[in-house]
Every structure is written in structure tokens, then in C-alpha cells.
N, C-alpha and C. Protein backbone atom coordinates (compact mmCIF):
# COMPACT_ATOMS: atom_id res chain seq x y z
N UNK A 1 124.56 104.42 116.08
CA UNK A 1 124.47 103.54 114.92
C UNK A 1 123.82 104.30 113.78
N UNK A 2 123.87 104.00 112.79
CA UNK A 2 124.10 105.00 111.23
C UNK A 2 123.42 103.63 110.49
N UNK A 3 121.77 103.64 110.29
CA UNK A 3 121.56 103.20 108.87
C UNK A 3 122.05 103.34 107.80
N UNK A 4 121.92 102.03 106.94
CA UNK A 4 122.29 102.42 105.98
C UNK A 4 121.16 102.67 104.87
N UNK A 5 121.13 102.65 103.61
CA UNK A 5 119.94 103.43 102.72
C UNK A 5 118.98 102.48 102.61
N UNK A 6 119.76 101.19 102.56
CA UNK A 6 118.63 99.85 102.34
C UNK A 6 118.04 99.55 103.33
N UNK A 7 118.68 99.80 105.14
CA UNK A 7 118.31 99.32 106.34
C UNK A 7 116.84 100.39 106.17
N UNK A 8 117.36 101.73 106.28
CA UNK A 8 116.03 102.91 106.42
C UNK A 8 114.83 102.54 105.26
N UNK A 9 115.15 102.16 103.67
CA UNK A 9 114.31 101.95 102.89
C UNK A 9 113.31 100.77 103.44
N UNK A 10 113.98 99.60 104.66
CA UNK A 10 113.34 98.40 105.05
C UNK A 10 112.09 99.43 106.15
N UNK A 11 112.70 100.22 106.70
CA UNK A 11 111.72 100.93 108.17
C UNK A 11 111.00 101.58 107.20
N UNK A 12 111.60 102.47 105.94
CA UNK A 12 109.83 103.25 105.61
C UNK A 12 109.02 101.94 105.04
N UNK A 13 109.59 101.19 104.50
CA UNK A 13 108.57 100.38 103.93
C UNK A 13 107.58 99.61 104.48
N UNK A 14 107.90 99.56 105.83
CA UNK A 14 106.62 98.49 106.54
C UNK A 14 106.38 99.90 107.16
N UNK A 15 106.26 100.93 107.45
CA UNK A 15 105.85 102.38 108.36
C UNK A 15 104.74 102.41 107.43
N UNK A 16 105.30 102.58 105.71
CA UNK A 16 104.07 103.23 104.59
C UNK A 16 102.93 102.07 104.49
N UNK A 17 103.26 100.71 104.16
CA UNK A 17 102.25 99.74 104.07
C UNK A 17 101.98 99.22 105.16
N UNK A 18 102.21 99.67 106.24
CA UNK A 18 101.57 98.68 107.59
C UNK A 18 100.09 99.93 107.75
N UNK A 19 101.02 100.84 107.64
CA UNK A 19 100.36 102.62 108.04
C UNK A 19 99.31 102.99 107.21
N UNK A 20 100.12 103.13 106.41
CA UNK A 20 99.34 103.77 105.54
C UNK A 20 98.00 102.48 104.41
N UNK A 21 98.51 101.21 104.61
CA UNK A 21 98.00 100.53 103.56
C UNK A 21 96.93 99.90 104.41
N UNK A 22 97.29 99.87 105.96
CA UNK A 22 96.20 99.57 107.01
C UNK A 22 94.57 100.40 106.84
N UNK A 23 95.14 101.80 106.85
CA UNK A 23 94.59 102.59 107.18
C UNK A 23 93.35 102.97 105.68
N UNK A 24 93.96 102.71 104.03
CA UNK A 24 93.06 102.34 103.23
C UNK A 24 92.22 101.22 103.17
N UNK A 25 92.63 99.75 103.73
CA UNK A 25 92.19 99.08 103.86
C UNK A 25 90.92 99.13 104.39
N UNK A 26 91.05 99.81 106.29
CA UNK A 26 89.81 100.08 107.07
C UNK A 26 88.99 101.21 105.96
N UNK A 27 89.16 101.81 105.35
CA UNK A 27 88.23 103.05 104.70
C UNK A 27 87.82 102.60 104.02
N UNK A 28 88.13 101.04 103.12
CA UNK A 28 87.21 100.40 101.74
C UNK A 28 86.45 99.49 102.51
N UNK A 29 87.15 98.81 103.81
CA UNK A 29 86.32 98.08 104.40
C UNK A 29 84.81 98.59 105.22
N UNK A 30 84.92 100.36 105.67
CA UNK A 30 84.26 101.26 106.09
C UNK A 30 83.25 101.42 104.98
N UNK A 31 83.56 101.69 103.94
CA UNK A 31 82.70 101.76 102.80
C UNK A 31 81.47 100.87 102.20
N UNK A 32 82.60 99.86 101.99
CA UNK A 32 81.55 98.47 102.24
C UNK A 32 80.52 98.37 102.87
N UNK A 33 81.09 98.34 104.54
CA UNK A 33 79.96 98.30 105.29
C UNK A 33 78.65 99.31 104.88
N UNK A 34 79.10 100.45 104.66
CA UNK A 34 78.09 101.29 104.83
C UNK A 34 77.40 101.60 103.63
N UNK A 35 77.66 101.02 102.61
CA UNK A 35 76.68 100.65 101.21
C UNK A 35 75.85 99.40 101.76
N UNK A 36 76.76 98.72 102.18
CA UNK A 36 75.75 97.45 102.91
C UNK A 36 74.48 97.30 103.37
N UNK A 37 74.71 98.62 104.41
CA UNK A 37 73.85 99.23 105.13
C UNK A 37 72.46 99.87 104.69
N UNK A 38 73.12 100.75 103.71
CA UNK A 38 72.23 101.53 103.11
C UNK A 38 72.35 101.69 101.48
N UNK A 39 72.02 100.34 101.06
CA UNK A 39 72.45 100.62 99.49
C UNK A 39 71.48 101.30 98.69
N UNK A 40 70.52 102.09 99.19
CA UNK A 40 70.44 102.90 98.05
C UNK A 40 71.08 104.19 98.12
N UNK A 41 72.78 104.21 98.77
CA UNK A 41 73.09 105.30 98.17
C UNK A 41 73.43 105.37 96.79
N UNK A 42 73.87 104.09 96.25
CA UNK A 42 74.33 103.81 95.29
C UNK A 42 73.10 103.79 94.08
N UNK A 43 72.37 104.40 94.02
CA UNK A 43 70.49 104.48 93.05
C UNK A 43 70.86 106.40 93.41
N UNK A 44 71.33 107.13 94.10
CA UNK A 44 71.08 108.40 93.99
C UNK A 44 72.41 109.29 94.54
N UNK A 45 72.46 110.17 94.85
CA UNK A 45 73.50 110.73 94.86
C UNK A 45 73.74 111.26 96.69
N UNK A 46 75.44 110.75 96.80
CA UNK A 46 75.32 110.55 98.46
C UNK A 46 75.49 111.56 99.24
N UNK A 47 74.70 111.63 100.65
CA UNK A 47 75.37 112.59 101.30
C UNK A 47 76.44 113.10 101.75
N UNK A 48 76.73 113.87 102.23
CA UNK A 48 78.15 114.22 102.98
C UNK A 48 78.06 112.79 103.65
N UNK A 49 77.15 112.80 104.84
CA UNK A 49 77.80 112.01 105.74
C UNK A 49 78.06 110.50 105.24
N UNK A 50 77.38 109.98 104.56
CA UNK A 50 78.13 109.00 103.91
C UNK A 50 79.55 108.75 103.46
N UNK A 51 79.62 109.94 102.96
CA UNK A 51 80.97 110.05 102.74
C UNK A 51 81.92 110.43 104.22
N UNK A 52 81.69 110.87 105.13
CA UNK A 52 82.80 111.02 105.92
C UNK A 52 82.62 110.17 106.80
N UNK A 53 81.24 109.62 107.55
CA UNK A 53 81.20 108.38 108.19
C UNK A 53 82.56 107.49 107.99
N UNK A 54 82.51 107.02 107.00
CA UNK A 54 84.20 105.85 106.58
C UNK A 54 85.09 106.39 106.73
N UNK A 55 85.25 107.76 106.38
CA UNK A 55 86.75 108.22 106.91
C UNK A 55 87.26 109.01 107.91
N UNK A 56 86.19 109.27 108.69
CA UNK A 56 86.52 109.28 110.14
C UNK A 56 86.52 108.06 111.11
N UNK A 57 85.90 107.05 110.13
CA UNK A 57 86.14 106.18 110.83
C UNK A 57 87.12 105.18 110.85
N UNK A 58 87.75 105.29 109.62
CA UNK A 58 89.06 104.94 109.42
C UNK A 58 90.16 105.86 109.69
N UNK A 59 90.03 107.38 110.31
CA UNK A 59 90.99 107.72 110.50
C UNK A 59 91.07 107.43 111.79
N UNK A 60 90.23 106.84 112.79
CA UNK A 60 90.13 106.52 114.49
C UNK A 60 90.80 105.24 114.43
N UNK A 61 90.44 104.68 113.66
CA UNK A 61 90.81 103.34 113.80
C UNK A 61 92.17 103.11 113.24
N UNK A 62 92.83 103.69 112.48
CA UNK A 62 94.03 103.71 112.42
C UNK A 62 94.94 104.51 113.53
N UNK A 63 94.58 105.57 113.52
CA UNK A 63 95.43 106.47 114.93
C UNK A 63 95.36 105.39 115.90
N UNK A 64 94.10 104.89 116.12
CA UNK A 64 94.57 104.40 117.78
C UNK A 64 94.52 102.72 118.02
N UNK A 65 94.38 102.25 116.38
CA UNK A 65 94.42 100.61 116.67
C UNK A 65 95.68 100.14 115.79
N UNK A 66 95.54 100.35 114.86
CA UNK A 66 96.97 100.14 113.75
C UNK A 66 98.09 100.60 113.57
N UNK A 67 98.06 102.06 113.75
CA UNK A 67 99.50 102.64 114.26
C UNK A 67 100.00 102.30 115.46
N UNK A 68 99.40 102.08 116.84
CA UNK A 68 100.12 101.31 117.77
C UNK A 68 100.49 100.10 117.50
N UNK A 69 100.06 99.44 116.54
CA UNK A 69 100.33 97.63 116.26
C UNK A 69 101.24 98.03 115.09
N UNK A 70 101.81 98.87 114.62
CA UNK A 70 102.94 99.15 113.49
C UNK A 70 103.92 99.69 114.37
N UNK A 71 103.69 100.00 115.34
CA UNK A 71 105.02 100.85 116.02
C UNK A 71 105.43 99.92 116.99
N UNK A 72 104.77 98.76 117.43
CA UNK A 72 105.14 97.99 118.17
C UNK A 72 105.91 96.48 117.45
N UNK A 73 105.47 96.58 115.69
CA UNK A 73 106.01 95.62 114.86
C UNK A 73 107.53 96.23 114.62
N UNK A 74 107.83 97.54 114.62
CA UNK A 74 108.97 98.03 114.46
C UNK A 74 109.44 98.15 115.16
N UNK A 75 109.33 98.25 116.35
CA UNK A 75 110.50 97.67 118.06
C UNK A 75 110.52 96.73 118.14
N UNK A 76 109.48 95.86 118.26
CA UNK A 76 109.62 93.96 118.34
C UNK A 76 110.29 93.05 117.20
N UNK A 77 109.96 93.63 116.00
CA UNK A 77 111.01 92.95 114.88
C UNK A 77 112.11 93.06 114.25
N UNK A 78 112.40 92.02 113.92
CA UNK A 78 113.81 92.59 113.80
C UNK A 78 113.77 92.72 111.98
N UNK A 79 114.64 93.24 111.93
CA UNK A 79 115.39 93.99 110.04
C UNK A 79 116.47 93.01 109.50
N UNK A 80 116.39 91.47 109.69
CA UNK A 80 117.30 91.21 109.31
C UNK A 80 118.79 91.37 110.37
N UNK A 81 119.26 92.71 109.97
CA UNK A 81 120.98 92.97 111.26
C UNK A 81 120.87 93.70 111.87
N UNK A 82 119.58 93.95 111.61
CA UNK A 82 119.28 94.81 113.01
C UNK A 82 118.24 95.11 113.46
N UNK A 83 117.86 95.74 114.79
CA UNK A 83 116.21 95.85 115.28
C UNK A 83 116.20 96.98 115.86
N UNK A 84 115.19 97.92 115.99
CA UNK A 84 115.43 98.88 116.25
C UNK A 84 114.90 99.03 118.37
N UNK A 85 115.18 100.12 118.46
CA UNK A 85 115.51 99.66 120.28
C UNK A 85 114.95 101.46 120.50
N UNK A 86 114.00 101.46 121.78
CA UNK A 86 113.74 102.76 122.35
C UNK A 86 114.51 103.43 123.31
N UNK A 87 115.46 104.16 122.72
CA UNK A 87 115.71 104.76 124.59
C UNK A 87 115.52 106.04 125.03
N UNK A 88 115.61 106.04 126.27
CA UNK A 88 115.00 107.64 126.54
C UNK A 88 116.04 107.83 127.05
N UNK A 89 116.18 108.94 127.01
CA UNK A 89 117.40 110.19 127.65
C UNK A 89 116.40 110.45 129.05
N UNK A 90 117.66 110.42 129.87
CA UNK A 90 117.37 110.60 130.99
C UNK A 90 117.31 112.30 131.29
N UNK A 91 116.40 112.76 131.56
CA UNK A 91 115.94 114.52 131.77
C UNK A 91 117.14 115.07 132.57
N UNK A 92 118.01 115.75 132.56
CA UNK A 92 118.96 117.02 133.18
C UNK A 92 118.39 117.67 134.36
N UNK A 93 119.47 117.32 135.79
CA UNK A 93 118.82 117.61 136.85
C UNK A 93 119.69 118.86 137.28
N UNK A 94 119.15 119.84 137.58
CA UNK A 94 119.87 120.88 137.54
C UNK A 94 120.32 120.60 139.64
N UNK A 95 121.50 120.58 140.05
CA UNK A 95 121.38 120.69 141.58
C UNK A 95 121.55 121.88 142.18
């Protein structure tokens, strides 16, 4: 089966904003927290780890909580005429 330009434009578009818009989301929500936490970073000038705290912690939390719940919205849902389906090739048995 052969997408067509609008079917594929439907798969990047929930891939980029499920994915990718997930994954800013957790890093402002990461942020938040951690001014929360410690707001006087915001009175002086921040450390590194302030700064990477949120985005390592949004990059964990996307790899292994949101990209599995985007890849499982794109096998389980459907596109309108179509849904997309996993199959595996069966491995070549040499006798």
C-alpha cells in the first residue's frame, strides 16, 4: 500500500506534535517545577544544573513515556481510510 501525500502529511503530523510537542511541554513543565523549587534562581544567574536538570529530564520522559504512547496512538488509530498495521518479516531459514 502507497500513501498518499495527505495520508503521510496526517502520520508526520501527530509523530511532530504528539513527539515532539509532548516532549516541550514536559521541559516547560520541568522548568516550572524547578523555579518553584528554587526561585531564587530567577534574583541571580543560573547554574548549569538548573539548566539541564529539565532537560534531561524531559528528554527521559519523553523517550520512554510519550514516545511509546505516540507509537501506540499510531497503530491503534485509525487515519480516517486507513490505519497503519505492524508486520514483521519472518527471518530466512537457511536448511
Amino acid at each position: 500500500m502507497k500513501l498518499s501525500y495527505w495520508e503521510m502529511v496526517a502520520v508526520g503530523w501527530r509523530i511532530l506534535w504528539q513527539g515532539i510537542g509532548g516532549f516541550v511541554l514536559t521541559l516547560f513543565l520541568g522548568n516550572i517545577i524547578v523555579l518553584s523549587i528554587l526561585p531564587e534562581l530567577t534574583r541571580t544567574d543560573p547554574s548549569y544544573w538548573a539548566l539541564a536538570v529539565p532537560l534531561i529530564g524531559a528528554f527521559v520522559l519523553s523517550l520512554f513515556v510519550l514516545l511509546p504512547l505516540v507509537v501506540r496512538g499510531l497503530i491503534k488509530g485509525p487515519f480516517g481510510t486507513f490505519r497503519l498495521v505492524v508486520k514483521r518479516d519472518e527471518p530466512c531459514r537457511s536448511t
